[in-house]
PDB file of N, CA and C in Angstrom:
ATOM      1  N   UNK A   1      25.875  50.052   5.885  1.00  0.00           N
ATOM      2  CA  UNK A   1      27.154  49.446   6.161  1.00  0.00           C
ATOM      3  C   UNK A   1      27.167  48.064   5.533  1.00  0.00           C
ATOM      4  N   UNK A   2      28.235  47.907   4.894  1.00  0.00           N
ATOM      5  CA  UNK A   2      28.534  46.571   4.485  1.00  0.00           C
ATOM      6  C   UNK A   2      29.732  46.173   4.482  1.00  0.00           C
ATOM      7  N   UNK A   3      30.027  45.162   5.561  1.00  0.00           N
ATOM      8  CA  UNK A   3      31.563  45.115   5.520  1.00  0.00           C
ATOM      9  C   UNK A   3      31.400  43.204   5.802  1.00  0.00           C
ATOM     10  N   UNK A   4      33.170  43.137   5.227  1.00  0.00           N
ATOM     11  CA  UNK A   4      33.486  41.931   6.093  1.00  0.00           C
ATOM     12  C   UNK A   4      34.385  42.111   7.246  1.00  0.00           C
ATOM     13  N   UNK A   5      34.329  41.933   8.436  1.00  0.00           N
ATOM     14  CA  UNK A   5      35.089  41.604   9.462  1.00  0.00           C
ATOM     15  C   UNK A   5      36.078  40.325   9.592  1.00  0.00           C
ATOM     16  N   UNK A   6      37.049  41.181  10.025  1.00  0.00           N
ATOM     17  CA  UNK A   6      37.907  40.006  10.341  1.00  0.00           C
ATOM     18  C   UNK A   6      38.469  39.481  11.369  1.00  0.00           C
ATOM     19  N   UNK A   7      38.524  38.254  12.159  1.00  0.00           N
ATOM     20  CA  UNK A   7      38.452  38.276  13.445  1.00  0.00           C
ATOM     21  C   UNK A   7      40.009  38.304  13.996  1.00  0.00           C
ATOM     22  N   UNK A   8      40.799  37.963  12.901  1.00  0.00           N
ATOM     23  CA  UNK A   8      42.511  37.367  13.262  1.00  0.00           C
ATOM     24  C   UNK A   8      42.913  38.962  12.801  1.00  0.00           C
ATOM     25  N   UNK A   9      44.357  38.807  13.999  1.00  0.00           N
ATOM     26  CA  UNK A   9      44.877  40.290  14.147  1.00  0.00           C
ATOM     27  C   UNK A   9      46.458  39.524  14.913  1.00  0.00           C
ATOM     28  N   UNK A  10      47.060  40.142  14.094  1.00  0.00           N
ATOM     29  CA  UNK A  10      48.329  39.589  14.682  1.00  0.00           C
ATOM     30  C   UNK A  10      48.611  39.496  16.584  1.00  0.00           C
ATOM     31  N   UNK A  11      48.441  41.076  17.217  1.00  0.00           N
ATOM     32  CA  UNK A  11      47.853  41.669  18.194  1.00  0.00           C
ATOM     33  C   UNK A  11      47.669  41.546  19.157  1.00  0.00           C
ATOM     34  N   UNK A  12      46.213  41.387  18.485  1.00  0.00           N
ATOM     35  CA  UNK A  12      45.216  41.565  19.575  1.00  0.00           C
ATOM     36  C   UNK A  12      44.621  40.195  19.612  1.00  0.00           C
ATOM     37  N   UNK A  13      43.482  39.681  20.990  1.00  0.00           N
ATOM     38  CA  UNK A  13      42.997  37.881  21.021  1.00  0.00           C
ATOM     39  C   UNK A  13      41.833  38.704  20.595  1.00  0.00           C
ATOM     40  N   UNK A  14      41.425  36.882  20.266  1.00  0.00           N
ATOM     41  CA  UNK A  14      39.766  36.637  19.631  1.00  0.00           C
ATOM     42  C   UNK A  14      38.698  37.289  19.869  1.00  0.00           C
ATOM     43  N   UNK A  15      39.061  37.197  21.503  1.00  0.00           N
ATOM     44  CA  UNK A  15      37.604  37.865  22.421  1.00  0.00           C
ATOM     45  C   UNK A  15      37.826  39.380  22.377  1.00  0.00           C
ATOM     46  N   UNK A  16      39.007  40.306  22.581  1.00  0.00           N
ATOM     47  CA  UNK A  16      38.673  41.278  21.898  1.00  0.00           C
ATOM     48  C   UNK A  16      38.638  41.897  20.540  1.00  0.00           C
ATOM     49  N   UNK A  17      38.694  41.367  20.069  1.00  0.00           N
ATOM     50  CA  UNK A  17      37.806  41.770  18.552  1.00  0.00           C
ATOM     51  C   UNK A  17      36.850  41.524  18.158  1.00  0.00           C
ATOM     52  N   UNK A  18      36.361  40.252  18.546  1.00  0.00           N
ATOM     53  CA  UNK A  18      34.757  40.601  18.919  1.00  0.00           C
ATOM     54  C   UNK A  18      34.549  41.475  19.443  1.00  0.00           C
ATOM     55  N   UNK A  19      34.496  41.738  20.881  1.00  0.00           N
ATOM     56  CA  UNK A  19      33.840  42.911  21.410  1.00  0.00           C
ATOM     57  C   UNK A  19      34.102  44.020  20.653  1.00  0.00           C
ATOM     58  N   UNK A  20      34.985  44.290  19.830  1.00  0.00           N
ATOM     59  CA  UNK A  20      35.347  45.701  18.857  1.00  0.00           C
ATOM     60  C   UNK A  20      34.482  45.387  18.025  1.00  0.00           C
ATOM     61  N   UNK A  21      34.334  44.421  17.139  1.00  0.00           N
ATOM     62  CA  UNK A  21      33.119  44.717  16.261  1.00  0.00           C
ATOM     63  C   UNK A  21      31.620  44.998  16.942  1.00  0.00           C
ATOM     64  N   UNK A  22      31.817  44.065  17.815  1.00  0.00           N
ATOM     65  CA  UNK A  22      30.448  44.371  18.041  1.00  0.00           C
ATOM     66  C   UNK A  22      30.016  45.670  18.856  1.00  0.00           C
ATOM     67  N   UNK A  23      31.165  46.442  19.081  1.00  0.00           N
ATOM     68  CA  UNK A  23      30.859  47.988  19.337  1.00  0.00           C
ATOM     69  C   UNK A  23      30.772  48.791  18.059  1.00  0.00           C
ATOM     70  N   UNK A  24      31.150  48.403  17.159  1.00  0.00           N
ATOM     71  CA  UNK A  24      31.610  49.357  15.713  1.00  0.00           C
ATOM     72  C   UNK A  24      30.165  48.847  15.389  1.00  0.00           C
ATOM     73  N   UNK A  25      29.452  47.876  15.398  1.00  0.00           N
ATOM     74  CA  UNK A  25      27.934  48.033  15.013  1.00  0.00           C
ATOM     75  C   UNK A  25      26.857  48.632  15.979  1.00  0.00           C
ATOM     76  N   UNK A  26      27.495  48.509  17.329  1.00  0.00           N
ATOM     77  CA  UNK A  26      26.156  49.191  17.993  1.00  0.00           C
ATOM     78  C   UNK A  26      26.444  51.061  17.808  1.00  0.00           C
ATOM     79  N   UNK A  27      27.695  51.307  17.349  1.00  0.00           N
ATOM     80  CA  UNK A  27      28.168  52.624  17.323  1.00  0.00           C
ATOM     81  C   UNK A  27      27.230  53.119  16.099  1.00  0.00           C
ATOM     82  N   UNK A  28      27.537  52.226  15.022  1.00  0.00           N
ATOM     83  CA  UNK A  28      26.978  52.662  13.765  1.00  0.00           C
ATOM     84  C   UNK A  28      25.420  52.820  13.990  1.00  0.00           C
ATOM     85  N   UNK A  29      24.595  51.632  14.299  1.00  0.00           N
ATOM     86  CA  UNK A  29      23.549  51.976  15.031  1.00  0.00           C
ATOM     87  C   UNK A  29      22.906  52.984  15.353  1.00  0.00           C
ATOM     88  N   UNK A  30      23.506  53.452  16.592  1.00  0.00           N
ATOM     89  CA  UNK A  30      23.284  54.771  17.432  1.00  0.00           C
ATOM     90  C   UNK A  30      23.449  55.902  16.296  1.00  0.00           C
ATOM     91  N   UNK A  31      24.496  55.825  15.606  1.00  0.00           N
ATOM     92  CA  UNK A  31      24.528  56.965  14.147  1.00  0.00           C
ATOM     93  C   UNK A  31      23.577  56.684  13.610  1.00  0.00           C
ATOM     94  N   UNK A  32      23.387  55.931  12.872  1.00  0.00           N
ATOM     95  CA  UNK A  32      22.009  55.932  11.954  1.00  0.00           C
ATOM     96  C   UNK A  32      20.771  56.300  12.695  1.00  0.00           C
ATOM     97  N   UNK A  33      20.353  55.769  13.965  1.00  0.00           N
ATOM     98  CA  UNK A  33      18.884  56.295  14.837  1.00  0.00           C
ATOM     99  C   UNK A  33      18.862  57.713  15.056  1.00  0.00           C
ATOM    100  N   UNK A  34      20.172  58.631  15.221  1.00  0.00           N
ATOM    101  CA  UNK A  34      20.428  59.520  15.573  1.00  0.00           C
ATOM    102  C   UNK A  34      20.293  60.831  14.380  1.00  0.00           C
ATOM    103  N   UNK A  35      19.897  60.288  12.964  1.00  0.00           N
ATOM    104  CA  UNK A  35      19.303  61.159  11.942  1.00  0.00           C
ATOM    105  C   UNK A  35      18.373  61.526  12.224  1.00  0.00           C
ATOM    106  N   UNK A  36      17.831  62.518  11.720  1.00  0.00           N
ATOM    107  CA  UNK A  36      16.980  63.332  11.365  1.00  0.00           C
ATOM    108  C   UNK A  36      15.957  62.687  10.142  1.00  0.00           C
ATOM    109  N   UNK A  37      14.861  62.097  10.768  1.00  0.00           N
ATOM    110  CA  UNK A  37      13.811  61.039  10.078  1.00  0.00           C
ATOM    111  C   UNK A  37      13.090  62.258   9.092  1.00  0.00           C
ATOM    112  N   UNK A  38      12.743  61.454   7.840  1.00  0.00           N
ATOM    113  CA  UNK A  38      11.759  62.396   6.837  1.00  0.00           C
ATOM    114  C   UNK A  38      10.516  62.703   7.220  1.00  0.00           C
ATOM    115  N   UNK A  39       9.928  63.234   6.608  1.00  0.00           N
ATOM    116  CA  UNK A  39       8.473  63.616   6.962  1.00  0.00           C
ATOM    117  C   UNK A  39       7.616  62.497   6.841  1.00  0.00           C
ATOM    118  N   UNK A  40       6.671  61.638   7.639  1.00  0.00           N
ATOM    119  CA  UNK A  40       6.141  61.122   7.847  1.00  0.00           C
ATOM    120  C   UNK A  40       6.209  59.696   8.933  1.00  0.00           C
ATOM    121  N   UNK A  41       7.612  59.678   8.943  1.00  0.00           N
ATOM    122  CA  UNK A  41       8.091  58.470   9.404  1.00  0.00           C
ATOM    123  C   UNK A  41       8.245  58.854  11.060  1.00  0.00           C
ATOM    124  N   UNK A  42       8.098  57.677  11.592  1.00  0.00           N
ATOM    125  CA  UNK A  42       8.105  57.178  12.847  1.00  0.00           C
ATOM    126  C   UNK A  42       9.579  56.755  13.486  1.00  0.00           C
ATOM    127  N   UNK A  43      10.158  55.788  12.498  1.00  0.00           N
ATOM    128  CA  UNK A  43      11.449  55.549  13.110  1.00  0.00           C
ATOM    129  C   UNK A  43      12.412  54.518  12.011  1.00  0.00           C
ATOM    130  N   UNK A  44      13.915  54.628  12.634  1.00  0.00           N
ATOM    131  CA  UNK A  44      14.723  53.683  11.884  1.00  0.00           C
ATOM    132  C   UNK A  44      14.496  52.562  11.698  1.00  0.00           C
ATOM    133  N   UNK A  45      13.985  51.218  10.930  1.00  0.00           N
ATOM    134  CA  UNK A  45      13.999  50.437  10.216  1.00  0.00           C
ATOM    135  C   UNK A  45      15.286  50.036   9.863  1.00  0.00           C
ATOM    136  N   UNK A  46      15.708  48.635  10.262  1.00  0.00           N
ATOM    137  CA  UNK A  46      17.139  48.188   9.428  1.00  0.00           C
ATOM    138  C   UNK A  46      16.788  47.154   9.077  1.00  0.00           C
ATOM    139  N   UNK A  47      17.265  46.750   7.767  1.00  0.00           N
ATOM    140  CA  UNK A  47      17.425  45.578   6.938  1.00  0.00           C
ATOM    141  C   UNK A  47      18.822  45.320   6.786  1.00  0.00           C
ATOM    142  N   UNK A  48      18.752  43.971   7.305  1.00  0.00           N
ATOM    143  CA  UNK A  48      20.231  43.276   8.145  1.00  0.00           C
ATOM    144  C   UNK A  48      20.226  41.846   7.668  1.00  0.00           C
ATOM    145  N   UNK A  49      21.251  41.863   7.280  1.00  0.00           N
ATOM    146  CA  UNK A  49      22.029  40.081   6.571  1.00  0.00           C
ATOM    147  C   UNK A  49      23.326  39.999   7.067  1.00  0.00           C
ATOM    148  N   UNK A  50      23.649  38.659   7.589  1.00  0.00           N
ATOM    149  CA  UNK A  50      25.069  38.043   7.927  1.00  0.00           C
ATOM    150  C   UNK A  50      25.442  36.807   7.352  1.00  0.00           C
ATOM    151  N   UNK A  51      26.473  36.757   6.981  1.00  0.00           N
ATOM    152  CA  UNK A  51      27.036  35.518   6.376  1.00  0.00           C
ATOM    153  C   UNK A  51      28.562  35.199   6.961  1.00  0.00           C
ATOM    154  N   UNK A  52      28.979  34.306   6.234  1.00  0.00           N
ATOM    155  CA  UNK A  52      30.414  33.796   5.979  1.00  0.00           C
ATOM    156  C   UNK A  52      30.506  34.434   5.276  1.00  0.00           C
ATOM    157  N   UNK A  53      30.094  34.849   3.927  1.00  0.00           N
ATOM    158  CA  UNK A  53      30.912  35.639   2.785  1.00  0.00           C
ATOM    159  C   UNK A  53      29.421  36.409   2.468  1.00  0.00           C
ATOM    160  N   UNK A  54      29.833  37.539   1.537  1.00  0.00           N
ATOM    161  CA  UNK A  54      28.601  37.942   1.415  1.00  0.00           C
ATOM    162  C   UNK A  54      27.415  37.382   0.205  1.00  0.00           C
ATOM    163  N   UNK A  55      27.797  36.176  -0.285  1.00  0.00           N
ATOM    164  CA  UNK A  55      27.445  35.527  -1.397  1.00  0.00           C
ATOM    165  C   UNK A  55      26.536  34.843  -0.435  1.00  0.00           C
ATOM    166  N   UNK A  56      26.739  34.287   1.104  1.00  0.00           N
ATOM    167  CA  UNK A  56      26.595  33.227   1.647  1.00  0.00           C
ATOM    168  C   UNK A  56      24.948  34.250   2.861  1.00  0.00           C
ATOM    169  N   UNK A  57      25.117  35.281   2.104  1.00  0.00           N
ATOM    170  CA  UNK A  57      24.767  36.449   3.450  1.00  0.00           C
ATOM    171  C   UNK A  57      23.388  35.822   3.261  1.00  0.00           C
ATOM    172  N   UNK A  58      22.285  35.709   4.762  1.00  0.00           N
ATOM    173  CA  UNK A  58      20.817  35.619   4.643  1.00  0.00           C
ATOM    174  C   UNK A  58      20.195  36.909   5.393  1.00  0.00           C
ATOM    175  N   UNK A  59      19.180  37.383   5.560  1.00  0.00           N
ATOM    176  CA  UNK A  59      18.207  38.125   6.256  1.00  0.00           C
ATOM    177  C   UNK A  59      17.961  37.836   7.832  1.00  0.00           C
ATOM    178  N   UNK A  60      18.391  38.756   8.743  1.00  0.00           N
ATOM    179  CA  UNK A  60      18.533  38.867   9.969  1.00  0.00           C
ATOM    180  C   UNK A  60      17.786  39.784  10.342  1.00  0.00           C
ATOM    181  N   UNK A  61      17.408  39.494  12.035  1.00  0.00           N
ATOM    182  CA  UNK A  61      16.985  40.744  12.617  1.00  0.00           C
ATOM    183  C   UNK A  61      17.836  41.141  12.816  1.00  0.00           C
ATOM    184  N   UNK A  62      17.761  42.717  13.259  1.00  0.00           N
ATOM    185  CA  UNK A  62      18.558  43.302  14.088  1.00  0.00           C
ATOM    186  C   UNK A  62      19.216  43.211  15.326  1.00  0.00           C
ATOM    187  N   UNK A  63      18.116  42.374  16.195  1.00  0.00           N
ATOM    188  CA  UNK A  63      18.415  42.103  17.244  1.00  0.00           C
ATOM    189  C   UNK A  63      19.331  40.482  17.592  1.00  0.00           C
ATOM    190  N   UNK A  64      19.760  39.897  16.405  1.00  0.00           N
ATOM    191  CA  UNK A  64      20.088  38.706  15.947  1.00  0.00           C
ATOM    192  C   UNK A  64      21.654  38.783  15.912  1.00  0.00           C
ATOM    193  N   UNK A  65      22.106  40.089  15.887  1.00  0.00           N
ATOM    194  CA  UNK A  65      23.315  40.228  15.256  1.00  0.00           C
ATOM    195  C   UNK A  65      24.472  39.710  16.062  1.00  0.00           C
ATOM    196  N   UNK A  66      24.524  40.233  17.588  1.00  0.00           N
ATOM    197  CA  UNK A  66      24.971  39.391  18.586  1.00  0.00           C
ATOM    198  C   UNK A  66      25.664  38.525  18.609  1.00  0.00           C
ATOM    199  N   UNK A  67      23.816  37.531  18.654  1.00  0.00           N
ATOM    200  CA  UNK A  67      23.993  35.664  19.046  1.00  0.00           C
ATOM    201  C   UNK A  67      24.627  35.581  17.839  1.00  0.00           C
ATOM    202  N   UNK A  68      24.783  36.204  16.480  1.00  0.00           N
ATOM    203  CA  UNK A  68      24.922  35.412  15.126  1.00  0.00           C
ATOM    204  C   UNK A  68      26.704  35.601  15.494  1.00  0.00           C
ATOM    205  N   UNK A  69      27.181  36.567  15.729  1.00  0.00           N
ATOM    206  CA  UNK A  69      28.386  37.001  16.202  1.00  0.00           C
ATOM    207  C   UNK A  69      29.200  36.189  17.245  1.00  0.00           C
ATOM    208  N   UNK A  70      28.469  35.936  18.222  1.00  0.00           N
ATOM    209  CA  UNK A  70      28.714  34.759  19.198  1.00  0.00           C
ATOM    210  C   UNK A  70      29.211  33.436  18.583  1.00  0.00           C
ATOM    211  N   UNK A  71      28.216  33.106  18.088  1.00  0.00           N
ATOM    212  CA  UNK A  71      28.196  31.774  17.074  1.00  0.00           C
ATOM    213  C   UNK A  71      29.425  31.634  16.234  1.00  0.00           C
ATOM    214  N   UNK A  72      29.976  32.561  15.543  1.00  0.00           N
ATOM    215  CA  UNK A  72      30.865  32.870  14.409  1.00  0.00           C
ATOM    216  C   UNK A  72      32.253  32.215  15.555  1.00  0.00           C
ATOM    217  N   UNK A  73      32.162  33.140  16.479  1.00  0.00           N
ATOM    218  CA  UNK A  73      33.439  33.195  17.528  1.00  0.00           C
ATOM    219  C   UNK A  73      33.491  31.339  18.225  1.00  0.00           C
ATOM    220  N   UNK A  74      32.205  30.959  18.261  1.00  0.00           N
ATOM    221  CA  UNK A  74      32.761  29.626  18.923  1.00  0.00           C
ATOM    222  C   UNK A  74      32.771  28.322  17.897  1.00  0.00           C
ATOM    223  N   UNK A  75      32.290  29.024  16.630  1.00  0.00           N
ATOM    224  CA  UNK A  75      32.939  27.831  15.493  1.00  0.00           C
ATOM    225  C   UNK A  75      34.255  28.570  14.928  1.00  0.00           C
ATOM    226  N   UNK A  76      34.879  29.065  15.556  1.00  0.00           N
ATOM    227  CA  UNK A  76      36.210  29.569  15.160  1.00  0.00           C
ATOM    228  C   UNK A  76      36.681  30.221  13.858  1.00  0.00           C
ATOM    229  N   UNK A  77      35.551  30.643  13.246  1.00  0.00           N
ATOM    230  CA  UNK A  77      35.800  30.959  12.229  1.00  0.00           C
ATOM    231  C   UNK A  77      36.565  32.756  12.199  1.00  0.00           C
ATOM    232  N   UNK A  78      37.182  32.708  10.698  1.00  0.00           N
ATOM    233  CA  UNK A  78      37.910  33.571  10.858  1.00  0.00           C
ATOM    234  C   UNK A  78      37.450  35.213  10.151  1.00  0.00           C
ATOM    235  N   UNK A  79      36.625  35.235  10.004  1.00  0.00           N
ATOM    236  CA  UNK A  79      35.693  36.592   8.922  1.00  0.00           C
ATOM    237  C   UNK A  79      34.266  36.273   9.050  1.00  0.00           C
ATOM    238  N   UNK A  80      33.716  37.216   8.622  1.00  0.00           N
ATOM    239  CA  UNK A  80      32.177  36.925   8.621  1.00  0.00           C
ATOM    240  C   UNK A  80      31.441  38.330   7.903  1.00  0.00           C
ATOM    241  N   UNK A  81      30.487  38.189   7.584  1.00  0.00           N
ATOM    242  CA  UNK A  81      29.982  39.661   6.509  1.00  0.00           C
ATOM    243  C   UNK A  81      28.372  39.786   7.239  1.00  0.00           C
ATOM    244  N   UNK A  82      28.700  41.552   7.167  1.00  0.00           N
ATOM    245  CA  UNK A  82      27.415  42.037   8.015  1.00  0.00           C
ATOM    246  C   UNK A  82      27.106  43.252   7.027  1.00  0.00           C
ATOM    247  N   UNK A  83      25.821  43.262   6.619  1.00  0.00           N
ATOM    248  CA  UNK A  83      24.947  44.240   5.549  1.00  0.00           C
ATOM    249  C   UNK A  83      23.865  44.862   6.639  1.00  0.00           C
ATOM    250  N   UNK A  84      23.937  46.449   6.980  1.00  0.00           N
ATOM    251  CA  UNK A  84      23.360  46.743   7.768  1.00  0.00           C
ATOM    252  C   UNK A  84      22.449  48.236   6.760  1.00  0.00           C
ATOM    253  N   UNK A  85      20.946  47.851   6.064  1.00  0.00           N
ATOM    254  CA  UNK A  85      20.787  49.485   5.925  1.00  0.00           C
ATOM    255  C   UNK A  85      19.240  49.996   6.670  1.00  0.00           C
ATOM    256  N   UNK A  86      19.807  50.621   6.836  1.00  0.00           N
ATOM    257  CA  UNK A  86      18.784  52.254   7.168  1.00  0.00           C
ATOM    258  C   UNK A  86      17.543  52.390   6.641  1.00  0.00           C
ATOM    259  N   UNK A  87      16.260  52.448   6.957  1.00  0.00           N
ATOM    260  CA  UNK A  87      15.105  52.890   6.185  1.00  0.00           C
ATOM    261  C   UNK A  87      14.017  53.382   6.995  1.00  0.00           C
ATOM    262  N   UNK A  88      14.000  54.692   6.949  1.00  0.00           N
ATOM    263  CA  UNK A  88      12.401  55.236   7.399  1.00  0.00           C
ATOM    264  C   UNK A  88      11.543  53.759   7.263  1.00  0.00           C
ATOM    265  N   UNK A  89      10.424  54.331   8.558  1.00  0.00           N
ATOM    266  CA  UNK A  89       9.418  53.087   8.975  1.00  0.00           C
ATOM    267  C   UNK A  89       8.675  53.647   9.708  1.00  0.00           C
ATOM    268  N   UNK A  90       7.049  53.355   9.492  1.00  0.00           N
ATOM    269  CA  UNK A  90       6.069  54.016  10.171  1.00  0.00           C
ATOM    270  C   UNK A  90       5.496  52.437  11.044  1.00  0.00           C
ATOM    271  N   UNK A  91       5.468  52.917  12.398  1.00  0.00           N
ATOM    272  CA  UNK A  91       4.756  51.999  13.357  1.00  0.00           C
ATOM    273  C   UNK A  91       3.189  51.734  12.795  1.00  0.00           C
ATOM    274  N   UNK A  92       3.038  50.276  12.850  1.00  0.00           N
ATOM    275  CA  UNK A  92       1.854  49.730  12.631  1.00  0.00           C
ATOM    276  C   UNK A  92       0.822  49.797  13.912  1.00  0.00           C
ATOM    277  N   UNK A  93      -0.230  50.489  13.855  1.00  0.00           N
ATOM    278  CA  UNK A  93      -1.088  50.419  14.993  1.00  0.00           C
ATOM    279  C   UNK A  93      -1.864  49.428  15.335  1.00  0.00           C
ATOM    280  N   UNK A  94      -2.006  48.950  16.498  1.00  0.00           N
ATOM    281  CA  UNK A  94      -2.417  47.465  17.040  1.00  0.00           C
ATOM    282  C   UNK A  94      -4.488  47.804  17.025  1.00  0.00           C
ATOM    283  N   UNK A  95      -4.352  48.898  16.372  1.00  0.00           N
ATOM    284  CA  UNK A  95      -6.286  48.873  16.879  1.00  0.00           C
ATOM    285  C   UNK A  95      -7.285  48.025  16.392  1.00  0.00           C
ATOM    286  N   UNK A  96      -6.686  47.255  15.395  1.00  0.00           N
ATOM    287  CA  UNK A  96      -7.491  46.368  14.639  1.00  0.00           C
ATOM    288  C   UNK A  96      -7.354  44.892  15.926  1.00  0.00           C
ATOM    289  N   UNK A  97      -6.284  44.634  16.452  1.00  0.00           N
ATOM    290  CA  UNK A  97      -5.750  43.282  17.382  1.00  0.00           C
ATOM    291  C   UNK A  97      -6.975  43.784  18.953  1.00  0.00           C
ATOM    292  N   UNK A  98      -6.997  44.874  19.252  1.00  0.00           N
ATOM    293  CA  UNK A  98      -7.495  45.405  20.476  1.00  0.00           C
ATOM    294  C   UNK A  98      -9.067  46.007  20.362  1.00  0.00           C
ATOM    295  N   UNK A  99      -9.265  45.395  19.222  1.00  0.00           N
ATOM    296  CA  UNK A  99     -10.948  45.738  18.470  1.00  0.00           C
ATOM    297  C   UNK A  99     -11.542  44.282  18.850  1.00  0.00           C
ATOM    298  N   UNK A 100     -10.684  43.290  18.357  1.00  0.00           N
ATOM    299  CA  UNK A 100     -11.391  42.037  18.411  1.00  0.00           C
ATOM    300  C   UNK A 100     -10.781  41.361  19.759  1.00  0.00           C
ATOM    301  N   UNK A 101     -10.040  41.803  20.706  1.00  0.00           N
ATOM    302  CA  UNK A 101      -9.986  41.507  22.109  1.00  0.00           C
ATOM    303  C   UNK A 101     -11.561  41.857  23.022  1.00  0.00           C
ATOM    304  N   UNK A 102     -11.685  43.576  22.813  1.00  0.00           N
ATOM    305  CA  UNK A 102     -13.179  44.016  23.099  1.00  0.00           C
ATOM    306  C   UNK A 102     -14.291  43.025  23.204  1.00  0.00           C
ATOM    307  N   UNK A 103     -14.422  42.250  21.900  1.00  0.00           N
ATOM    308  CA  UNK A 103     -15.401  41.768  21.630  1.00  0.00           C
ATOM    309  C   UNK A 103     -15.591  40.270  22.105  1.00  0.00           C
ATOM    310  N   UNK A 104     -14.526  40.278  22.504  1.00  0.00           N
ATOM    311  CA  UNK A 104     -14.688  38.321  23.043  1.00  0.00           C
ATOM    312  C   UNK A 104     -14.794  38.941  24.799  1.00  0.00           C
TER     313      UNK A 104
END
């Protein structure tokens, strides 16, 4: 997903359209986790950027998207750009961290 959002709507207020976007990403979300992973992989992986424009876009967590959303809404701004993709990801195993716990 790569879109810009826009927060002004003739309409509808501020605060709900936030909450609409920020359901249209946890929706998309839930779609993407909800594939059918390739052979080997463990789980969905997203690589996520937000900006003002998408020229302006940096590297986010996932779990960032929110507060970054929040933020947008109380500097009043009026758009904002969210790059959301998808990538198989195999969990890193902690046995090397719980090898040298053992030993102390």
């Amino acid at each position: 997903m790569k879109k810009t959002f826009e927060l002004t709507h003739p309409k509808i207020k501020l605060a709900r359209r936030v909450d609409a976007v920020k359901h249209e990403l946890k929706k998309y979300l839930k779609r993407e986790r909800n594939k059918t992973l390739p052979a080997g992989a463990d789980y969905w992986d997203f690589d996520c950027k937000f900006g003002n424009t998408e020229a302006e876009a940096e590297p986010v967590h996932v779990s960032q998207l929110n507060k970054l959303i929040d933020k947008t809404q109380q500097e009043e701004r009026t758009s904002f750009y969210v790059e959301i993709l998808a990538k198989p990801a195999v969990r890193q195993s902690n046995l090397g961290a719980d090898d040298e716990a053992d030993e102390e």
